[in-house]
Protein backbone atom coordinates (compact mmCIF):
# COMPACT_ATOMS: atom_id res chain seq x y z
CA UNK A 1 -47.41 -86.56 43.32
CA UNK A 2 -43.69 -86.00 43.42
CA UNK A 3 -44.10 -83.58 40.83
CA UNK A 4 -45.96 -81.33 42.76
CA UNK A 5 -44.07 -82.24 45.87
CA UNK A 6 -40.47 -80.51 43.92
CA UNK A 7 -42.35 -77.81 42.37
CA UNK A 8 -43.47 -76.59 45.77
CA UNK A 9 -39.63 -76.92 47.12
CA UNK A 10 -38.30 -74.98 43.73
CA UNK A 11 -40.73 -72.23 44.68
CA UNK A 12 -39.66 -72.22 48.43
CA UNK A 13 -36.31 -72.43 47.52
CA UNK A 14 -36.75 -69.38 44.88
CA UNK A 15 -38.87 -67.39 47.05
CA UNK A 16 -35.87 -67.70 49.74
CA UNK A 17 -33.41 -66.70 46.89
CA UNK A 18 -35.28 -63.80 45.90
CA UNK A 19 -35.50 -62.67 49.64
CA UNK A 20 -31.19 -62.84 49.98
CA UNK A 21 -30.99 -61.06 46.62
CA UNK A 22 -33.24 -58.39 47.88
CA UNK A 23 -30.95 -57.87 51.29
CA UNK A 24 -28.08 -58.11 49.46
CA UNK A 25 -29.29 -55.26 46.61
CA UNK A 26 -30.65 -52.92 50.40
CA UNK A 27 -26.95 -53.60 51.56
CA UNK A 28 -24.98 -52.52 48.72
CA UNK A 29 -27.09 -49.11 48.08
CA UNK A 30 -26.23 -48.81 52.16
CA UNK A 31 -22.74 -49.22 51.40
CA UNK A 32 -22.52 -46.62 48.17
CA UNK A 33 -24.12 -44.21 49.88
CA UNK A 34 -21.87 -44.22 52.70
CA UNK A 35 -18.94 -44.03 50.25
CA UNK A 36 -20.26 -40.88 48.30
CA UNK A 37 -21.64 -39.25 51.68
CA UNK A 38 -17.55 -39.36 53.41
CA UNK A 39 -15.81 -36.43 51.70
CA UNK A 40 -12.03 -36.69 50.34
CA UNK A 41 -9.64 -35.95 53.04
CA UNK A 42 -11.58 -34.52 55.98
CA UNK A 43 -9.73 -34.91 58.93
CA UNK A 44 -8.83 -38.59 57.67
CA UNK A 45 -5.47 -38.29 56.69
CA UNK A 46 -6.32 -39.70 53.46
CA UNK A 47 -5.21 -36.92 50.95
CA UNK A 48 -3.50 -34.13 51.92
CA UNK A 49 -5.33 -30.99 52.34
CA UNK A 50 -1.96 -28.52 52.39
CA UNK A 51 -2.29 -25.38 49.23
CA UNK A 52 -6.16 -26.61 49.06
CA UNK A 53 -9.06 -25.01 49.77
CA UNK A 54 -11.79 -27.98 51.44
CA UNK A 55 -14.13 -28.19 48.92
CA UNK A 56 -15.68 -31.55 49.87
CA UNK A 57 -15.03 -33.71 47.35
CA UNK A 58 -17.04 -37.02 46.62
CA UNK A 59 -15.90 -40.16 45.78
């Protein structure tokens, strides 16, 4: 009986694990693609854009 008892908490406990993983893998792709959208330099102050022509540069 306790057997069954801990296999039915390792699943919960997995099935919650899985879930975090899952929002954590959704939050990272949200992340790179807001990195790659933001073009070098544009208006940021980040590079400097003097003797260049824009031509929006990834990351």
């Amino acid at each position: 009986m306790k057997k069954t008892s801990e296999s039915q908490d390792n699943a919960a406990r997995l099935k919650e694990l899985q879930i975090q993983v899952d929002d954590l893998k959704e939050l990272v792709n949200t992340l790179l693609s807001v990195i790659c959208e933001e073009p070098d330099g544009a208006s940021s102050g980040a590079s400097p854009s003097f003797g260049y022509g824009r031509a929006n540069y990834c990351m």
